[in-house]
C-alpha atoms as a PDB file:
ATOM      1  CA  UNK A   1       0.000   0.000   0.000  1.00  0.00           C
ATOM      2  CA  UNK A   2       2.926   2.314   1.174  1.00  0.00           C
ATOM      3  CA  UNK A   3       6.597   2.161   0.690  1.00  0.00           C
ATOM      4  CA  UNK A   4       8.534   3.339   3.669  1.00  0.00           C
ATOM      5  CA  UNK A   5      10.024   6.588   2.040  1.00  0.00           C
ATOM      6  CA  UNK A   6       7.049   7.857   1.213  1.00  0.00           C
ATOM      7  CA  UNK A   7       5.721   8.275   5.231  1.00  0.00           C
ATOM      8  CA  UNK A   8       6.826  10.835   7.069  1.00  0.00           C
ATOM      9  CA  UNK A   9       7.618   9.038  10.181  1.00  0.00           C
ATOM     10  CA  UNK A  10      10.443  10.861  11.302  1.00  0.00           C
ATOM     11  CA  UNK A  11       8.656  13.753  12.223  1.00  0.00           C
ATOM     12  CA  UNK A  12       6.765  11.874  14.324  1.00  0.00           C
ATOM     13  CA  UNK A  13       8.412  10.696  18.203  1.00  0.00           C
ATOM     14  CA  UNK A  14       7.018   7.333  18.469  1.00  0.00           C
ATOM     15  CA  UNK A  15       6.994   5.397  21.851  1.00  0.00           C
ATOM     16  CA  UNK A  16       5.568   1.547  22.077  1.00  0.00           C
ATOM     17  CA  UNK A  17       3.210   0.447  25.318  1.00  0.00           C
ATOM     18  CA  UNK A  18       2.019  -2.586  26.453  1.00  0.00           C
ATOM     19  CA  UNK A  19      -1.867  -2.243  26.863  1.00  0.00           C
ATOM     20  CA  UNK A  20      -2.329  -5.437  27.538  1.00  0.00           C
ATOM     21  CA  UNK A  21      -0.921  -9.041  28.161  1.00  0.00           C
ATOM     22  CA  UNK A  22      -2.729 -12.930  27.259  1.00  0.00           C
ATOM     23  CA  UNK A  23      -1.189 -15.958  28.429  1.00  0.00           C
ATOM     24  CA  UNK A  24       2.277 -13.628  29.575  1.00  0.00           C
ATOM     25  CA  UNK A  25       2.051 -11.906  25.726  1.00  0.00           C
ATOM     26  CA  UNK A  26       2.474  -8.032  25.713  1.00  0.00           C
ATOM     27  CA  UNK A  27       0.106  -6.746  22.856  1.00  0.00           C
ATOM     28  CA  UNK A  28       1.620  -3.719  22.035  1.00  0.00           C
ATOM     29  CA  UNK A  29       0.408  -0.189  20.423  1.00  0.00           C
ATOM     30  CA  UNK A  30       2.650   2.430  19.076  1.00  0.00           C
ATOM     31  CA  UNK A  31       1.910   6.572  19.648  1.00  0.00           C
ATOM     32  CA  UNK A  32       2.775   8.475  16.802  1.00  0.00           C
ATOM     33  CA  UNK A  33       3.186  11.919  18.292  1.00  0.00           C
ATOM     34  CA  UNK A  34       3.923  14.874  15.967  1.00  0.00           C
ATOM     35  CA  UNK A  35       7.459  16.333  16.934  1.00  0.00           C
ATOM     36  CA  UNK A  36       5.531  20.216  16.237  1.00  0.00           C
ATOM     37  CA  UNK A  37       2.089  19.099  18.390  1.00  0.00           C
ATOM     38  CA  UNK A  38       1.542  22.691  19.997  1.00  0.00           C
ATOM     39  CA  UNK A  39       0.777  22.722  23.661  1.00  0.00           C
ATOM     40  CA  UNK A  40      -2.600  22.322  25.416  1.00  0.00           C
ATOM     41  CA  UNK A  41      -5.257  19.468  24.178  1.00  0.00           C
ATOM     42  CA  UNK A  42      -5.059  17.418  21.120  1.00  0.00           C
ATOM     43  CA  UNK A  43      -7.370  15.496  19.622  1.00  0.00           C
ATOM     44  CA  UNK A  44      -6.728  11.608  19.430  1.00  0.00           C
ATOM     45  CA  UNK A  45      -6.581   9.188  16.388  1.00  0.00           C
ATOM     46  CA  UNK A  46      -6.819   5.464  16.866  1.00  0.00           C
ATOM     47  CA  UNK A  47      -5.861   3.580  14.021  1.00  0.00           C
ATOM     48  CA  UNK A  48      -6.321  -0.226  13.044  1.00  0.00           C
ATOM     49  CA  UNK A  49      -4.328  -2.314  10.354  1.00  0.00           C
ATOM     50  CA  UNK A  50      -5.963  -4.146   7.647  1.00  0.00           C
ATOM     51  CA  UNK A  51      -4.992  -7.750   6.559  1.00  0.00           C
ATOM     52  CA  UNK A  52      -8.300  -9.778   6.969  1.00  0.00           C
ATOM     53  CA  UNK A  53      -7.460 -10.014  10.655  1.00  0.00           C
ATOM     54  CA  UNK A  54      -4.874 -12.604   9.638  1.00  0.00           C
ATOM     55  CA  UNK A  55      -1.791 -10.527   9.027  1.00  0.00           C
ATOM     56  CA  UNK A  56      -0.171  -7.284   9.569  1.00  0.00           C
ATOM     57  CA  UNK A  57       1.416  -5.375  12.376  1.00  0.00           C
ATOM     58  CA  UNK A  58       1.102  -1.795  14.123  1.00  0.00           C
ATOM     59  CA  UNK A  59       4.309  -1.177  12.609  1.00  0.00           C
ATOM     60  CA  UNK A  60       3.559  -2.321   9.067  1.00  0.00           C
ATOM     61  CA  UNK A  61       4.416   0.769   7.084  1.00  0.00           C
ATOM     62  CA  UNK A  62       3.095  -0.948   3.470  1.00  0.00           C
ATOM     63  CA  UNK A  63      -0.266  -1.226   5.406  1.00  0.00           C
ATOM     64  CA  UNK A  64      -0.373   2.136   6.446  1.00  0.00           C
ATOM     65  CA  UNK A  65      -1.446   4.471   4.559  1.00  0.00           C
ATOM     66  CA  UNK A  66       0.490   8.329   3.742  1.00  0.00           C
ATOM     67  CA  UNK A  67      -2.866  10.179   4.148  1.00  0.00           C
ATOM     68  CA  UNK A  68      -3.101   8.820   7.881  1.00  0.00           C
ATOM     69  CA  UNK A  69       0.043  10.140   8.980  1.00  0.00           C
ATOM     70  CA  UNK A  70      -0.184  13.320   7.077  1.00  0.00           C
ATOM     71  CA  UNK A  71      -3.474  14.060   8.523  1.00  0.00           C
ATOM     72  CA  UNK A  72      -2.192  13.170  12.175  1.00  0.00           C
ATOM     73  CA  UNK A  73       0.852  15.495  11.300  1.00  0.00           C
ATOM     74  CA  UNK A  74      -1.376  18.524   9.397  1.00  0.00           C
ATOM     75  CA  UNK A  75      -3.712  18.356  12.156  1.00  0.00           C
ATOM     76  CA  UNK A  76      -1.460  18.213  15.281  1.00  0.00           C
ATOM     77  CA  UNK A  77      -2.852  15.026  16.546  1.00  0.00           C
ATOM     78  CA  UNK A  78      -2.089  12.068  18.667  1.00  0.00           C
ATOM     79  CA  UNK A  79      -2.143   8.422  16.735  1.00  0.00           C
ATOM     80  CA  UNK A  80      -2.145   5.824  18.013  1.00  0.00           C
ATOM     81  CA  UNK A  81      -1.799   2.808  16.096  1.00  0.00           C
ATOM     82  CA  UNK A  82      -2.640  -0.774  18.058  1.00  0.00           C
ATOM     83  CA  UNK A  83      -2.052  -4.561  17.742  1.00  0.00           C
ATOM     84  CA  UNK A  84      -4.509  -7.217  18.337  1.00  0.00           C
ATOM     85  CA  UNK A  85      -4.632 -11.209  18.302  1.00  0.00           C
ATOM     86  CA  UNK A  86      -4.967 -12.389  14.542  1.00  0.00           C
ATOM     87  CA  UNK A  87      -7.266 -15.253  13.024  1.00  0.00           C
ATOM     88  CA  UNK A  88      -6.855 -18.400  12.305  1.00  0.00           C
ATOM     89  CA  UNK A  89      -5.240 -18.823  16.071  1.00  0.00           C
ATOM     90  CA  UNK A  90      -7.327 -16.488  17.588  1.00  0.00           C
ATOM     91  CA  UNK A  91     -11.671 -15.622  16.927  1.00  0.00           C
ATOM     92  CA  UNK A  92     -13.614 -12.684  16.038  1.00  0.00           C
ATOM     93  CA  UNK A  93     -14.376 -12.019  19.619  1.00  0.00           C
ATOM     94  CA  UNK A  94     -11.296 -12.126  21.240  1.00  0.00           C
ATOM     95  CA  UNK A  95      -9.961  -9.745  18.730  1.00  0.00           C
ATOM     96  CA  UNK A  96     -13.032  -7.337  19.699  1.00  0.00           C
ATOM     97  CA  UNK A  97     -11.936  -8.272  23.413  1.00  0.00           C
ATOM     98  CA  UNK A  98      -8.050  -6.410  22.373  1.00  0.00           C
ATOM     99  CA  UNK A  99      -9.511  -3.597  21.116  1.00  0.00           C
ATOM    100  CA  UNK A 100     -11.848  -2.837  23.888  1.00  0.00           C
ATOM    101  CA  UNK A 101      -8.786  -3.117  25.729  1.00  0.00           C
ATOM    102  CA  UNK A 102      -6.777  -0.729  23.559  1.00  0.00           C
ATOM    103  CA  UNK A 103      -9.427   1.887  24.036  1.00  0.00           C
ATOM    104  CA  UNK A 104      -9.351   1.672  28.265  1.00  0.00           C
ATOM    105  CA  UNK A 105      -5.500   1.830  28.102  1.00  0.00           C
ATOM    106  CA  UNK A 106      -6.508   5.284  26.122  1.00  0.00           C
ATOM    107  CA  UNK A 107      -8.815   6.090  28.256  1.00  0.00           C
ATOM    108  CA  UNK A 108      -6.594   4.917  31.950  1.00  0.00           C
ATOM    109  CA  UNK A 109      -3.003   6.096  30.364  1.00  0.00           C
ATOM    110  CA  UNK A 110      -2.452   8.365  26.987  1.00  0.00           C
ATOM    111  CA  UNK A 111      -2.787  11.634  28.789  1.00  0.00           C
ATOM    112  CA  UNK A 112      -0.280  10.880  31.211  1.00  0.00           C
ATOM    113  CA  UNK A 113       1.902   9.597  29.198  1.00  0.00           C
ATOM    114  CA  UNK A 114       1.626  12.206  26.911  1.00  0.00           C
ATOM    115  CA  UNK A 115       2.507  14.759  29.581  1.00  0.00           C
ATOM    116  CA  UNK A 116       5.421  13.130  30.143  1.00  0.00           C
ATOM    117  CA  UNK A 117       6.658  12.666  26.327  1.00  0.00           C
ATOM    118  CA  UNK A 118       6.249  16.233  26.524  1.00  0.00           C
ATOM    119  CA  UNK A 119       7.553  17.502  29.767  1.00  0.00           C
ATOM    120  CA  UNK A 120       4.021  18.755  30.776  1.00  0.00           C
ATOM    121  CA  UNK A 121       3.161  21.164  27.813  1.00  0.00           C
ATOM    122  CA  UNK A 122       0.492  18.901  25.807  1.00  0.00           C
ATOM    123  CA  UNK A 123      -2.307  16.603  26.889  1.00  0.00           C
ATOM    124  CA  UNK A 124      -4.624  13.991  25.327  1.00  0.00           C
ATOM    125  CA  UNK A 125      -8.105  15.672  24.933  1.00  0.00           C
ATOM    126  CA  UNK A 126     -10.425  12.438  25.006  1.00  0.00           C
ATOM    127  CA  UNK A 127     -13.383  14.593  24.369  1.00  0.00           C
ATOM    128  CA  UNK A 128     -11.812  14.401  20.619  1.00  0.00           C
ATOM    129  CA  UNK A 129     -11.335  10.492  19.515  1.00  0.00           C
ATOM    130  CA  UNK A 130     -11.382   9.506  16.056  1.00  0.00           C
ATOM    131  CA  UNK A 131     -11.133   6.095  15.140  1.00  0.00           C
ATOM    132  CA  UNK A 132      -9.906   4.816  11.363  1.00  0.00           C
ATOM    133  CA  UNK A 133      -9.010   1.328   9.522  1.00  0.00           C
ATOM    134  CA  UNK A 134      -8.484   0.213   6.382  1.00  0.00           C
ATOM    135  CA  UNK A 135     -10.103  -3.217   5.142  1.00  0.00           C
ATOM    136  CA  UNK A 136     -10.202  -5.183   8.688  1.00  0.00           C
ATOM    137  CA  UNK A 137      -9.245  -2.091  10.186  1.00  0.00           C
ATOM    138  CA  UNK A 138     -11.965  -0.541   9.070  1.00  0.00           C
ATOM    139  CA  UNK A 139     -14.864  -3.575  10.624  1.00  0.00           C
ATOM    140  CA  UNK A 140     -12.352  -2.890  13.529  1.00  0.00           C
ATOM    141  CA  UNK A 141     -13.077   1.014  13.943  1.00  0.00           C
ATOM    142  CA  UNK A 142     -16.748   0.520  13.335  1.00  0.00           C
ATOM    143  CA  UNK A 143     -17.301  -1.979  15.784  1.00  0.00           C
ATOM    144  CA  UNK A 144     -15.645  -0.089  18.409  1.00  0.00           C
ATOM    145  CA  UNK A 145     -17.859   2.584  17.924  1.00  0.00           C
ATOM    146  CA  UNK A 146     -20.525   0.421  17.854  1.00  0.00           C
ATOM    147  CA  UNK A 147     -19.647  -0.678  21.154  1.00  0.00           C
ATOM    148  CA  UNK A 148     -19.156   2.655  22.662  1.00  0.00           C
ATOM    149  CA  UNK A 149     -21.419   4.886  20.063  1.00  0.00           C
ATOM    150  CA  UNK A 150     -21.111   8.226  22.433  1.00  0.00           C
ATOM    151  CA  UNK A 151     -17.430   8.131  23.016  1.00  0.00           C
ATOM    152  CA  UNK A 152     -16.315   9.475  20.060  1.00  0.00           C
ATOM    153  CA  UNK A 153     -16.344  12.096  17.193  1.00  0.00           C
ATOM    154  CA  UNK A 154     -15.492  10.325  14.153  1.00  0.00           C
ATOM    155  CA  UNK A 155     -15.129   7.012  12.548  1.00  0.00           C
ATOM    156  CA  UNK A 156     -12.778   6.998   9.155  1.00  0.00           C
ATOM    157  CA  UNK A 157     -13.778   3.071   7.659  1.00  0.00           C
ATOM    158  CA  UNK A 158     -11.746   2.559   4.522  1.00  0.00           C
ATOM    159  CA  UNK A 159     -12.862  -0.488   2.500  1.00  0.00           C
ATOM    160  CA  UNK A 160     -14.248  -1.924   5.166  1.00  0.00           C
ATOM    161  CA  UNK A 161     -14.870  -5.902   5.645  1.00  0.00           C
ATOM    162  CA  UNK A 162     -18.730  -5.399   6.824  1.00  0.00           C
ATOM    163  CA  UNK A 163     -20.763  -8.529   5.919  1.00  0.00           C
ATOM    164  CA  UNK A 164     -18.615 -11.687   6.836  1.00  0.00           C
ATOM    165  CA  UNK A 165     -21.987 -13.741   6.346  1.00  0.00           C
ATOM    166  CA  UNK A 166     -22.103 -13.038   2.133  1.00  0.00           C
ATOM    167  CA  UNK A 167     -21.258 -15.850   0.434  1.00  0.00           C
ATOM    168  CA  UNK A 168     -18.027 -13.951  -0.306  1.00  0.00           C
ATOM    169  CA  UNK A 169     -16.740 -15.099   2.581  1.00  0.00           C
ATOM    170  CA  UNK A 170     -18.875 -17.870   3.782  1.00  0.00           C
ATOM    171  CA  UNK A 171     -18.985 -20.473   0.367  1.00  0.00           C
ATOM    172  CA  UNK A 172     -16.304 -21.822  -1.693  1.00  0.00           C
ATOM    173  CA  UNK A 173     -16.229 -21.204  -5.726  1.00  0.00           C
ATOM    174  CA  UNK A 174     -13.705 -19.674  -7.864  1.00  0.00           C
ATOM    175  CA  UNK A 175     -12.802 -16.144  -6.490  1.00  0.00           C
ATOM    176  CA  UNK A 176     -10.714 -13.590  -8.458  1.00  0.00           C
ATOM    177  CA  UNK A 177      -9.274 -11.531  -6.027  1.00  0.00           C
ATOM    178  CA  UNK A 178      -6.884  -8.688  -6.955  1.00  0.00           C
ATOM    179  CA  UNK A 179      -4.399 -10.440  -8.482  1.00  0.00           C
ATOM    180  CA  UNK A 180      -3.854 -13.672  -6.567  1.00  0.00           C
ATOM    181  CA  UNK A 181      -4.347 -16.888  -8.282  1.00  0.00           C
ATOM    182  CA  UNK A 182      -7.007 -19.879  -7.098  1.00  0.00           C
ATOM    183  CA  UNK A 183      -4.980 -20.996  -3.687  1.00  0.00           C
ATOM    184  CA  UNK A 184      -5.140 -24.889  -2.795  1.00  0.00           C
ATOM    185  CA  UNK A 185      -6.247 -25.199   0.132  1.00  0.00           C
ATOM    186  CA  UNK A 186      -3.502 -27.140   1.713  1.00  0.00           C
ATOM    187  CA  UNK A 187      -1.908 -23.251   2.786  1.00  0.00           C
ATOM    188  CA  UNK A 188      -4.280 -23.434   5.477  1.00  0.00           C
ATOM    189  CA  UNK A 189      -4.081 -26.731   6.284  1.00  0.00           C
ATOM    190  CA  UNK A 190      -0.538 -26.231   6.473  1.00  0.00           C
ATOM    191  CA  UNK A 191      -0.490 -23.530   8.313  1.00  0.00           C
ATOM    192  CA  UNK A 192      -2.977 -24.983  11.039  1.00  0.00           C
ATOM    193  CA  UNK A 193      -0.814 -28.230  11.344  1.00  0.00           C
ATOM    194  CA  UNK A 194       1.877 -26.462  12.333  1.00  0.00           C
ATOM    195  CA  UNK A 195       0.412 -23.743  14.940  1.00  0.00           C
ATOM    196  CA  UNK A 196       2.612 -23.601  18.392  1.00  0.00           C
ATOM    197  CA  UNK A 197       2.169 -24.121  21.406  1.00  0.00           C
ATOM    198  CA  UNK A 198       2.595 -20.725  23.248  1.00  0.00           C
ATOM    199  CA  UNK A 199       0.547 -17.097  22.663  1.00  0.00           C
ATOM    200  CA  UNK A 200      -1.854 -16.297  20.075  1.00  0.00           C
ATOM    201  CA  UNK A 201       0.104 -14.130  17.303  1.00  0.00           C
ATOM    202  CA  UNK A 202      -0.757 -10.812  17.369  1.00  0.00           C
ATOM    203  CA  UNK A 203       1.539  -9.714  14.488  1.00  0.00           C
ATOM    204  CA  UNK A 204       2.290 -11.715  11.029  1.00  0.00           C
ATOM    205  CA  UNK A 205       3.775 -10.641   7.806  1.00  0.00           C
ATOM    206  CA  UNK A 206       1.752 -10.050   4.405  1.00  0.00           C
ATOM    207  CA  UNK A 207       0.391 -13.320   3.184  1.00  0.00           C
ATOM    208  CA  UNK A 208      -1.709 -15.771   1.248  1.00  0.00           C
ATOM    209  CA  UNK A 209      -3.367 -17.454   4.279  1.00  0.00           C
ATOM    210  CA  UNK A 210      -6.450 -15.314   4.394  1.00  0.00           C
ATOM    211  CA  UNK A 211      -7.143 -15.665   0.458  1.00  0.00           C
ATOM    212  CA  UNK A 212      -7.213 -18.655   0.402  1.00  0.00           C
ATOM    213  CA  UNK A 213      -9.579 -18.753   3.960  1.00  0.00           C
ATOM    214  CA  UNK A 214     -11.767 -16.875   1.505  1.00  0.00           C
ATOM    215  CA  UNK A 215     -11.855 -18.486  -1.487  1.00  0.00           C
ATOM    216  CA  UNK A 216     -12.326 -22.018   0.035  1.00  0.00           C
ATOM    217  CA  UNK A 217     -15.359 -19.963   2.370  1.00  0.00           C
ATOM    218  CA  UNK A 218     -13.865 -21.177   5.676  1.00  0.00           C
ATOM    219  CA  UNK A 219     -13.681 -17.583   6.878  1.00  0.00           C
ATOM    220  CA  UNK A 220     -16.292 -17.397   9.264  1.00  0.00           C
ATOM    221  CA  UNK A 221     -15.300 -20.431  10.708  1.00  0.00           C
ATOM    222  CA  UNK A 222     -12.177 -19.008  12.398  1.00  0.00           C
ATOM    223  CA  UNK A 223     -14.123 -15.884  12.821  1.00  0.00           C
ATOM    224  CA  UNK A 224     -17.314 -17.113  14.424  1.00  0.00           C
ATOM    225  CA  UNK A 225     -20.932 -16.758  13.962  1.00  0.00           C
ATOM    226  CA  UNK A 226     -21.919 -14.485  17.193  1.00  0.00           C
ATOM    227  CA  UNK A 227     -24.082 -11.505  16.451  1.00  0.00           C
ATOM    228  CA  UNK A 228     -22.360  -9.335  17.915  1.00  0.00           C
ATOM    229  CA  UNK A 229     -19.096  -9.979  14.959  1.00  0.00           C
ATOM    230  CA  UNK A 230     -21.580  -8.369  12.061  1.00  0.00           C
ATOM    231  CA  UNK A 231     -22.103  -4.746  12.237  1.00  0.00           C
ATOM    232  CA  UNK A 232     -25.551  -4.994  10.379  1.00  0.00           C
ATOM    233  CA  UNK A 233     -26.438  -7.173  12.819  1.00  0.00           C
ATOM    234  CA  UNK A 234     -25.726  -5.088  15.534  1.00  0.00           C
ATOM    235  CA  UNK A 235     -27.915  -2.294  14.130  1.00  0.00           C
ATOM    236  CA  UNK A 236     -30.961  -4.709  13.242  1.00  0.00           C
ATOM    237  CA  UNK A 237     -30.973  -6.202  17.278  1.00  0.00           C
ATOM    238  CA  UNK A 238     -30.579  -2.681  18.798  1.00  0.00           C
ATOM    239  CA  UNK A 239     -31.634  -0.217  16.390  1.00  0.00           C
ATOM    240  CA  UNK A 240     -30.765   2.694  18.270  1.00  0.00           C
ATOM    241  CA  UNK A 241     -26.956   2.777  18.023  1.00  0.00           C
ATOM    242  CA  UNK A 242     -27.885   3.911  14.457  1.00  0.00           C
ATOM    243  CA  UNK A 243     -29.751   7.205  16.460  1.00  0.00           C
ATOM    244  CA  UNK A 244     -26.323   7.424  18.881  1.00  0.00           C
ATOM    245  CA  UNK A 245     -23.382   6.566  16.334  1.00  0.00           C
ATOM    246  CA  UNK A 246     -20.797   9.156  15.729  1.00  0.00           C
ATOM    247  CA  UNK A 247     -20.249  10.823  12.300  1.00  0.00           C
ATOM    248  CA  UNK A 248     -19.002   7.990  10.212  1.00  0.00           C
ATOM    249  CA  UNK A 249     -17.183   8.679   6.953  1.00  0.00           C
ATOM    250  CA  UNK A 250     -17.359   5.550   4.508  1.00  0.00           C
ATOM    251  CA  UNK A 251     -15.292   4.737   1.000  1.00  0.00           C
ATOM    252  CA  UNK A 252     -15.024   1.788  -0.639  1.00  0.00           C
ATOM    253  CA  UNK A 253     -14.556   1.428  -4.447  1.00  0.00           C
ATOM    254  CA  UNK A 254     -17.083  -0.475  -6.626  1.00  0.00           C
ATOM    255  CA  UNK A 255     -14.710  -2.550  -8.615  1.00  0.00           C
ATOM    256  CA  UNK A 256     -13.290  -4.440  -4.973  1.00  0.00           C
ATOM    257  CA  UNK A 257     -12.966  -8.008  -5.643  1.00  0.00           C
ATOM    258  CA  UNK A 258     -11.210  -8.900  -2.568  1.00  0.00           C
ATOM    259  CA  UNK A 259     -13.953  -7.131  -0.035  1.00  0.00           C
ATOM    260  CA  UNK A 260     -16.904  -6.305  -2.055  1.00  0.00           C
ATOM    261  CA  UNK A 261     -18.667  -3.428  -1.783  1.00  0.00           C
ATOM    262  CA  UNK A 262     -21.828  -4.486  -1.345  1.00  0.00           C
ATOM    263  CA  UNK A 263     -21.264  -5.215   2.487  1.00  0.00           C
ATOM    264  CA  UNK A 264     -20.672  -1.403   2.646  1.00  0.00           C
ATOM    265  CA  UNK A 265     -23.843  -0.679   0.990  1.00  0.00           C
ATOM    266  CA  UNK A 266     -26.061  -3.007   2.939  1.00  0.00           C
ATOM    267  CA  UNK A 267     -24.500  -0.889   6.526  1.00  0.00           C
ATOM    268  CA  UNK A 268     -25.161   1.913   4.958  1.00  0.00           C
ATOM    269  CA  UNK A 269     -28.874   1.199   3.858  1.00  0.00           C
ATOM    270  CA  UNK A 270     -29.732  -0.599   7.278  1.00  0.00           C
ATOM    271  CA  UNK A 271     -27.420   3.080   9.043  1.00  0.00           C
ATOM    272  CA  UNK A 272     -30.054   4.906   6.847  1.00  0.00           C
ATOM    273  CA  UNK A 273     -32.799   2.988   7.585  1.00  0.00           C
ATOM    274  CA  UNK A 274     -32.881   3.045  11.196  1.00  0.00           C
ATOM    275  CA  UNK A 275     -31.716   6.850  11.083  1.00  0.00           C
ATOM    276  CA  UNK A 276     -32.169   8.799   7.876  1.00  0.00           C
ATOM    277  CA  UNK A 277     -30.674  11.525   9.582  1.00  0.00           C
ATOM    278  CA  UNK A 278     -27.729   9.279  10.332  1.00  0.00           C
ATOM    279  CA  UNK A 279     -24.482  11.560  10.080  1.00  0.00           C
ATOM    280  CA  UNK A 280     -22.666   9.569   7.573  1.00  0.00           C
ATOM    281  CA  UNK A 281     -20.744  10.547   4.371  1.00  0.00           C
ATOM    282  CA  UNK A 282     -20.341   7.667   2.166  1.00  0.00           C
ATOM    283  CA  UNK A 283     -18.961   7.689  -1.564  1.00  0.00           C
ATOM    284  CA  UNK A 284     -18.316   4.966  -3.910  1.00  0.00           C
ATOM    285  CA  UNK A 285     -14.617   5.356  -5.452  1.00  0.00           C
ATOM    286  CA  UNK A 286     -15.408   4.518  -8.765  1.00  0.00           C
ATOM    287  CA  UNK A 287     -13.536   1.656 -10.927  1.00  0.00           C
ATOM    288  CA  UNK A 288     -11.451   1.484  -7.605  1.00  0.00           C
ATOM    289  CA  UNK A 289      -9.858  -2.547  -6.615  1.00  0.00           C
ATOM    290  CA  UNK A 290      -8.977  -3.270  -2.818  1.00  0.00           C
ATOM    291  CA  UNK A 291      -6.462  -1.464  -1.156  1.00  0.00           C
ATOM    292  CA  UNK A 292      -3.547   0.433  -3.135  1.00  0.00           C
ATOM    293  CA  UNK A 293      -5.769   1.198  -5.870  1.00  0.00           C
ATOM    294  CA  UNK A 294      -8.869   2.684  -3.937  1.00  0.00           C
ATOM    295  CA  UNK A 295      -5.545   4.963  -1.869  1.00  0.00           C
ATOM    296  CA  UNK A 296      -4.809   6.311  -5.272  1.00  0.00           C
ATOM    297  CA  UNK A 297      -8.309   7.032  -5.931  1.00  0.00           C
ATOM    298  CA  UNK A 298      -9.011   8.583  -2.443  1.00  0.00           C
ATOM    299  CA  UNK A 299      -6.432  11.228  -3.327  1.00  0.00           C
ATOM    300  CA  UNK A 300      -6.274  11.688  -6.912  1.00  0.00           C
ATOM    301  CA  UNK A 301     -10.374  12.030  -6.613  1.00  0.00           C
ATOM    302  CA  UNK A 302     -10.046  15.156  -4.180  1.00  0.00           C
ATOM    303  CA  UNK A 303     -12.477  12.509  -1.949  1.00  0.00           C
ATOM    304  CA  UNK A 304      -9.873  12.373   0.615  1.00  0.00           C
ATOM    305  CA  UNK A 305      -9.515  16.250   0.746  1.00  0.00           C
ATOM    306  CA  UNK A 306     -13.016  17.182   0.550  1.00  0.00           C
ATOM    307  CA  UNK A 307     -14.322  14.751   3.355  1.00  0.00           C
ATOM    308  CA  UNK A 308     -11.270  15.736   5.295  1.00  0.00           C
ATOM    309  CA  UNK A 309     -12.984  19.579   5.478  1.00  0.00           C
ATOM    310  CA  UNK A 310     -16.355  18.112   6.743  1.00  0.00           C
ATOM    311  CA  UNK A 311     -14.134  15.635   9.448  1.00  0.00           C
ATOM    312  CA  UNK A 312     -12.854  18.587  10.902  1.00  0.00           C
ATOM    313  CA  UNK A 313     -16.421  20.282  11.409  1.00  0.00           C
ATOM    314  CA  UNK A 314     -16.516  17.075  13.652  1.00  0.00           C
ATOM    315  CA  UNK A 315     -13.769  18.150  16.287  1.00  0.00           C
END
């Protein structure tokens, strides 16, 4: 998604924290705190990875997209970027369970120790909390505002993975996605044969393992099948978070083969349905694939830009 040159990290001072521990694991987040951030309150950004919950890291700079640090960097605010226990080793609900977690350790922590990164002149204002994801990241931002729909300002889902239940996810038949090939299943066999003993992984490197989850419709399987995992589902048994929900800024291009975007427009409908009032900006990046391409599209589109002015109306 990113190459490393192209992020401006160093102008960033970044610290890593332990916000939590499982079976004597530290599951770590990083702060990304802008090396100009003026004095007095700043507004907070909490950002989650993509990777199917399967791979990636806090740390993954090709999963992280330039806009996210810029924005944290234009705007003179806190990110924090967080870890959490990945599938096939770990479900759907004890990755909900890490960032529940992440979010007290904001709540119990990040102004002190943002004080102290900078000897007293700047604090965390919590009043301000925006969450954002990419892909996974993005199912990861909305269900934590889901779960706490009055806690925060703004939710930034990017191509989010919405409806685990489609048949996308949930049947097996020959998948194009992006540009990987039809993967034999045996990768997740594999890969299942030769789990450790020890802690769940909370970090992995880009790889195969979730397509092929996919396109052999085991996903949900190592996800689960609770309710409370689908975000439409969430609105349809308590149809009030839709009245409560924080502004929620949605893109997802049309042409996605590896998340479709018809999960995005079935949240969206039910959002609208149960609050036509709903304070949601959603656009369709048209002729835009998973990931890289719908980035490119985000910027080059001025979609990025413009929904940035209407975030900010937000804080």
């Amino acid at each position: 998604m990113a190459s490393d040159h192209t992020l401006p990290v160093d102008e960033f001072n970044v610290a890593t924290f332990t916000y939590k521990v499982i079976e004597g694991q530290p599951i770590l987040l990083d702060l990304f705190i802008p090396k100009s951030l003026p004095s007095g309150e700043r507004p907070v950004l909490i950002r989650f990875h993509g990777g199917f919950l399967v791979y990636g890291s806090r740390d993954n700079l090709q999963l992280t997209p330039p806009r996210i640090l810029e924005y944290a960097l234009e705007s003179r605010t806190i990110l924090v970027s967080c870890d959490y226990r990945l599938l096939p080793e770990s479900n759907g609900i004890e990755i909900l369970q890490d960032i529940d977690d992440a979010w007290s350790w904001v709540q119990s922590s990040l102004s002190e120790v943002i004080e102290t990164m900078t000897n007293g002149t700047s604090r965390a204002d919590l009043g301000k909390v925006l969450l954002a994801g990419e892909s996974a990241g993005g199912y990861l931002a909305i269900q934590l505002a889901l779960s706490h729909p009055t806690a925060f300002r703004a939710v930034i889902a990017s191509y989010p993975m919405i409806d685990m239940r489609s048949d996308h996810f949930c049947k097996a038949y020959p998948k194009q996605m992006g540009q990987y090939p039809q993967l034999d299943y045996e990768l997740v066999s594999q890969h299942l044969k030769q789990l450790p003993d020890g802690p769940q992984p909370t970090t992995r490197a880009i790889s195969n393992l979730p397509i092929a989850m996919v396109q052999h419709g085991t996903y949900t399987s190592f996800f689960g099948d609770h309710r409370s995992l689908f975000p439409i589902e969430q609105l349809e048994d308590n149809p009030k978070l839709a009245l409560e929900l924080p502004f929620i800024w949605l893109h997802h291009g049309n042409d996605d083969s590896e998340v479709p975007i018809e999960g995005s427009r079935k949240f969206v409908a039910k959002l609208r349905e149960f609050n036509p009032e709903a304070k949601l900006r959603y656009t369709e990046l048209e002729g835009a694939e998973h990931g890289f391409w719908s980035e490119i599209n985000l910027i080059q589109s001025g979609e990025w830009e413009d929904g940035v002015k209407v975030l900010d109306t937000y804080l």
